[in-house]
C-alpha atoms as a PDB file:
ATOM      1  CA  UNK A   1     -17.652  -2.132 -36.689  1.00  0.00           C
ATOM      2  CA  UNK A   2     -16.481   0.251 -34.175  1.00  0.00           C
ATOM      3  CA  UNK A   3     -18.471   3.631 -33.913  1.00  0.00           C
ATOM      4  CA  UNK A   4     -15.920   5.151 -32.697  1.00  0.00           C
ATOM      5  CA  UNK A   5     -12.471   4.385 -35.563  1.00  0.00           C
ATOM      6  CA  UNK A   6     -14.222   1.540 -37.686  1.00  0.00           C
ATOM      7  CA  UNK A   7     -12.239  -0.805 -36.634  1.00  0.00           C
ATOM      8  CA  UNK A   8     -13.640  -4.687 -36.626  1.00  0.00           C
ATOM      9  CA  UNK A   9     -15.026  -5.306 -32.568  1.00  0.00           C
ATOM     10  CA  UNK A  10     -15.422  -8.616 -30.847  1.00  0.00           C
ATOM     11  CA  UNK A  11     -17.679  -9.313 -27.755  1.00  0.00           C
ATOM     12  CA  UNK A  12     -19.762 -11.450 -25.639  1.00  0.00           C
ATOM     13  CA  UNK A  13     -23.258 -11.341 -25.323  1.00  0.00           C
ATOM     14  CA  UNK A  14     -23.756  -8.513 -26.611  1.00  0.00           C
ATOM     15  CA  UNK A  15     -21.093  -6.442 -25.114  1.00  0.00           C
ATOM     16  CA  UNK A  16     -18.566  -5.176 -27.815  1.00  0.00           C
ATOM     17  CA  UNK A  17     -15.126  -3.763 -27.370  1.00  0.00           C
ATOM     18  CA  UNK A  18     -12.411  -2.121 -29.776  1.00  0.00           C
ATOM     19  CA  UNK A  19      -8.704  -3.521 -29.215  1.00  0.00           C
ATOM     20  CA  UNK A  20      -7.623  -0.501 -31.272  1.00  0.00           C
ATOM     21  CA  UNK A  21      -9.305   2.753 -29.500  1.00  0.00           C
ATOM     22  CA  UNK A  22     -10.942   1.067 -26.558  1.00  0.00           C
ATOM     23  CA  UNK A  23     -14.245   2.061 -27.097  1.00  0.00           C
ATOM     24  CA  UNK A  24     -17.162  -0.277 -25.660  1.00  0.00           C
ATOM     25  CA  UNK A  25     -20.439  -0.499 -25.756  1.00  0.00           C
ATOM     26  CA  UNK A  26     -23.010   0.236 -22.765  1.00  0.00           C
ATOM     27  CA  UNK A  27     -23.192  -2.624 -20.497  1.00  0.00           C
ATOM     28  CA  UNK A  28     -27.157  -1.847 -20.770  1.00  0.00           C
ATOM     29  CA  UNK A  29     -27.315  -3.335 -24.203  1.00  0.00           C
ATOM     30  CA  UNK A  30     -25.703  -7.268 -23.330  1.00  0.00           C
ATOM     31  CA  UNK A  31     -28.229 -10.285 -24.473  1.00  0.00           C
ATOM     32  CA  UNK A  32     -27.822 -10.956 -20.380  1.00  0.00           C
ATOM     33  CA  UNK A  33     -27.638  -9.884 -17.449  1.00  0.00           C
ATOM     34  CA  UNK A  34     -24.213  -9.671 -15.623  1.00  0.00           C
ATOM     35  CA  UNK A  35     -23.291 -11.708 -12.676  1.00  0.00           C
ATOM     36  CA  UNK A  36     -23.870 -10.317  -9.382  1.00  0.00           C
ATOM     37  CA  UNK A  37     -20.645  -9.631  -7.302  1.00  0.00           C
ATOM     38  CA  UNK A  38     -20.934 -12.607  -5.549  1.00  0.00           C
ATOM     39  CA  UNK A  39     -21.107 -14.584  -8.484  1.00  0.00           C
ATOM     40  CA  UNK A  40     -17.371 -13.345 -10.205  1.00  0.00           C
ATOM     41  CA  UNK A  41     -15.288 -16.398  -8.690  1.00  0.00           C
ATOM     42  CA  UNK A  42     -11.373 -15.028  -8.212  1.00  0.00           C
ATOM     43  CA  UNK A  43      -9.209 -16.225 -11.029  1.00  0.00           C
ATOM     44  CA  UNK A  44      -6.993 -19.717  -9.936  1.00  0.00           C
ATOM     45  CA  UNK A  45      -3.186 -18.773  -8.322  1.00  0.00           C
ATOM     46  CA  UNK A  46      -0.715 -19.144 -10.822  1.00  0.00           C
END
C-alpha cells in the first residue's frame, strides 16, 4: 500500500511506485543494484 494515499503500488525489485499520487520509494531499498549508465541501452526507433 502506498504510504503516502493508500493506494495499491506495483514495482520491480523492490522499487515501488503509486500511479495515483506518484509517490516512490527510495531507490536505496531495491533487492538490486541499478545498472550503471553505461548499461541503460536506448530504447529501439519507432
Amino acid at each position: 500500500m502506498c504510504s503516502a494515499c493508500g493506494s495499491q503500488v506495483s514495482g520491480l525489485n523492490g522499487r515501488y511506485a503509486c500511479g495515483v499520487c506518484g509517490w516512490v520509494n527510495n531507490w536505496a531499498e531495491g533487492h538490486t543494484a541499478l545498472p550503471h549508465a553505461g548499461e541503460d541501452r536506448d530504447p529501439p526507433e519507432p
